[in-house]
Every structure is written in C-alpha cells, then in structure tokens.
Protein backbone atom coordinates (compact mmCIF):
# COMPACT_ATOMS: atom_id res chain seq x y z
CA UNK A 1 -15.53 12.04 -0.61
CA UNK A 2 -12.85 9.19 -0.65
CA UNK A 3 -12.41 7.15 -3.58
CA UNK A 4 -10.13 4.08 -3.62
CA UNK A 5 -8.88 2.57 -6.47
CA UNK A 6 -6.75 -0.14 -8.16
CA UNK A 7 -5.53 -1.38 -11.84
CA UNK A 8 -4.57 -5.00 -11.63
CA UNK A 9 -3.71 -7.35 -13.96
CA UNK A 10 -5.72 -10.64 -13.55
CA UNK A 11 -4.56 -13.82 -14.60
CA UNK A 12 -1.50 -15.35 -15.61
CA UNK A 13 0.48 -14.35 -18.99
CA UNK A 14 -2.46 -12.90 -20.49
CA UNK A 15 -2.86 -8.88 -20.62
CA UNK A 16 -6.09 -8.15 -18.80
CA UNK A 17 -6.78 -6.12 -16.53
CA UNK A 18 -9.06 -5.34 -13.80
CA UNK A 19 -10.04 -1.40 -12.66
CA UNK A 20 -12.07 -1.20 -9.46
CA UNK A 21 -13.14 1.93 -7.83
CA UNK A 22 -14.64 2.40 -4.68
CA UNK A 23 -16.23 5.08 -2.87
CA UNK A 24 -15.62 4.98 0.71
CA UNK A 25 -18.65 6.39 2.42
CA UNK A 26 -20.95 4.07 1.25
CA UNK A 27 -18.78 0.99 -0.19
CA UNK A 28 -20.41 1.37 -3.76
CA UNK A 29 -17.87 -0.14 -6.47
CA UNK A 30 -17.51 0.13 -10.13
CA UNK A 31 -15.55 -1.99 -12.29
CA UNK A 32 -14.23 -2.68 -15.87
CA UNK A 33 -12.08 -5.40 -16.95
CA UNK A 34 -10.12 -5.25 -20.40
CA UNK A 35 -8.46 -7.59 -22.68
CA UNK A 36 -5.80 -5.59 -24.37
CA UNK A 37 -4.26 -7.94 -26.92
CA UNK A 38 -0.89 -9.75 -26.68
CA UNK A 39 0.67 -7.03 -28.60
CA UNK A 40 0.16 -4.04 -26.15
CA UNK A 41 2.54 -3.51 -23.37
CA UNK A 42 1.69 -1.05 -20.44
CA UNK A 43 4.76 0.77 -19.47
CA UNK A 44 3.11 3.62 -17.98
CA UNK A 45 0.96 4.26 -14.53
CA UNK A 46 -1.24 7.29 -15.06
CA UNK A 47 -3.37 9.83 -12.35
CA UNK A 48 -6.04 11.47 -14.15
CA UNK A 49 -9.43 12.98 -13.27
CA UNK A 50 -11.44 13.01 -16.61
CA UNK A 51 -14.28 15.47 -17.04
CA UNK A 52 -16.23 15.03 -19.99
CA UNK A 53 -17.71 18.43 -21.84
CA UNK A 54 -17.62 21.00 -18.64
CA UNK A 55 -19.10 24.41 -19.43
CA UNK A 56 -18.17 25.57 -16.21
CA UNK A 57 -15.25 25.46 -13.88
CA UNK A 58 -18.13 24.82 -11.02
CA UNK A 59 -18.55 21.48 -12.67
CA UNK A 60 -14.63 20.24 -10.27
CA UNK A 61 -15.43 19.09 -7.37
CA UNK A 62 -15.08 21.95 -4.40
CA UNK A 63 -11.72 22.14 -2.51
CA UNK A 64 -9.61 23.51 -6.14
CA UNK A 65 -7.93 20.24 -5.97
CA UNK A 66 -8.19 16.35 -5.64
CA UNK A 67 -5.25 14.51 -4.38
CA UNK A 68 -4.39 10.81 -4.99
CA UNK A 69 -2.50 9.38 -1.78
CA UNK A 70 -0.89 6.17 -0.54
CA UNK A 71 0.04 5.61 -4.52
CA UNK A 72 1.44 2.06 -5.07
CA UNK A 73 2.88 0.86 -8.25
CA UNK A 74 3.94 -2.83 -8.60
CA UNK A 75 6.04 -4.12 -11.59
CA UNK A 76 5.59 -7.01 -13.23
CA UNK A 77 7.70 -8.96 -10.91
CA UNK A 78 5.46 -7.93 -8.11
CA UNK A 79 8.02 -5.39 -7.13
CA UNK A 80 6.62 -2.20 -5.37
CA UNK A 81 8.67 0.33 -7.43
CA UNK A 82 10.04 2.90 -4.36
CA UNK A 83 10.31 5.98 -6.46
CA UNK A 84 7.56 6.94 -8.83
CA UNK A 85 8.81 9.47 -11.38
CA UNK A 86 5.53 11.42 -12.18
CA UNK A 87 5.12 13.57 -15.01
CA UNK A 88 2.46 16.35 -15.06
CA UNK A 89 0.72 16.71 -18.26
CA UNK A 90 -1.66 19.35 -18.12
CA UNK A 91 -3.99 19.79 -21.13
CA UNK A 92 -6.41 22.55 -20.49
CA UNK A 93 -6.23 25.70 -18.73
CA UNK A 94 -8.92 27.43 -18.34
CA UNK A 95 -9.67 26.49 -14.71
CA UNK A 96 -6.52 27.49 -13.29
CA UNK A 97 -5.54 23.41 -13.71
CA UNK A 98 -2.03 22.14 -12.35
CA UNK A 99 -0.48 19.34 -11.44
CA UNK A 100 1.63 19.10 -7.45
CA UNK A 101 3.80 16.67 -6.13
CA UNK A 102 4.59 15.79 -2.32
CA UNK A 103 7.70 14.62 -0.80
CA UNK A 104 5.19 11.51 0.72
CA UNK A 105 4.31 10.60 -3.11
CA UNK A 106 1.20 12.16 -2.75
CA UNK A 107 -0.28 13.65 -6.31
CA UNK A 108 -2.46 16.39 -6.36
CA UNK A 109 -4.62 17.72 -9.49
CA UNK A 110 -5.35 21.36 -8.87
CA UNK A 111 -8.41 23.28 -10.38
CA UNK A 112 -9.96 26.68 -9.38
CA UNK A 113 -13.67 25.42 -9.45
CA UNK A 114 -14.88 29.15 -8.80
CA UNK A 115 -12.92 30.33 -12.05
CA UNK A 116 -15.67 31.69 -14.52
CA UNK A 117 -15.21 31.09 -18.25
C-alpha cells in the first residue's frame, strides 16, 4: 500500500499545523491539526513509522522495509530546501531495524518482519 502524506502549517503567524495522510488505493484520509503554542519552534522534519507495543516482528508490514519517496521539505520562506541532511536514529533492535538513504532522497526504514523474538 501507498500512503501519502503532508505536515503543513496553516494560517498566518500562528504555529498550527495540519497532518494529513492518505492512503492511495482507496483515497481514505486521516487528519490532526495542532496548536503548538507561540513558544515552540519546529526546526526539525522527521520520518518515522511508529508501532505501538509489537510482540512480534510479524506485526511490520511485509517487504522488511517501508520507504518514504518524493520527500519535500519547505522552509518557512516557502523555500524547498534542495539537500535534506537526514539523520537515522534507530531505537530498537530486535527486528533487524535500520535506517537507508538513496542518492534520489529517498528514505527507507528497514525491519526483518520474519525475525522471531
């Protein structure tokens, strides 16, 4: 499956923001909109695939790896910033999880979802 998404902010000098995610086959969306307070600045883009309480590797998605492609980041100016420095921050281990980078900007989070624990 193909899911798009995007973290905007909405309006105009306030800090809100606006996460949409959609899944391709079938169109269905999901959103959440937050209000972080004046005094929080975002200076960080982040990829992450969040499982919540896995007992099992089998839990991933097959394929041992999901890859985010045709990543955009925009500053504040409405810039597209050319060269997003990623950097992989891998917290868990036990199913074989990584982090790869492509030339294209391309991120991939790797997982052995056949690992047994």
């Amino acid at each position: 499956d193909e899911l798009v998404g995007t973290m905007s902010k909405v309006g105009g000098g306030n800090n809100t923001w606006l996460t949409t995610s959609t899944l391709s086959r079938t169109n269905e969306s999901s959103t959440y909109q937050s209000d972080l307070g004046e005094d929080k600045k975002i200076d960080a883009a982040y990829l992450t695939m969040e499982g919540m309480i896995l007992y099992s590797c089998a839990a991933y998605p097959g394929g041992n790896g999901t890859t985010f492609t045709d990543n955009i980041l925009v500053d504040g100016r409405k810039n597209v910033v050319e060269r997003i420095k990623w950097e992989p921050i891998v917290k868990h281990s036990e199913c074989k999880q990584g982090v790869q980078f492509a030339g294209n900007g391309d991120v991939s989070l790797l997982y052995d979802a056949t690992t047994t624990n």
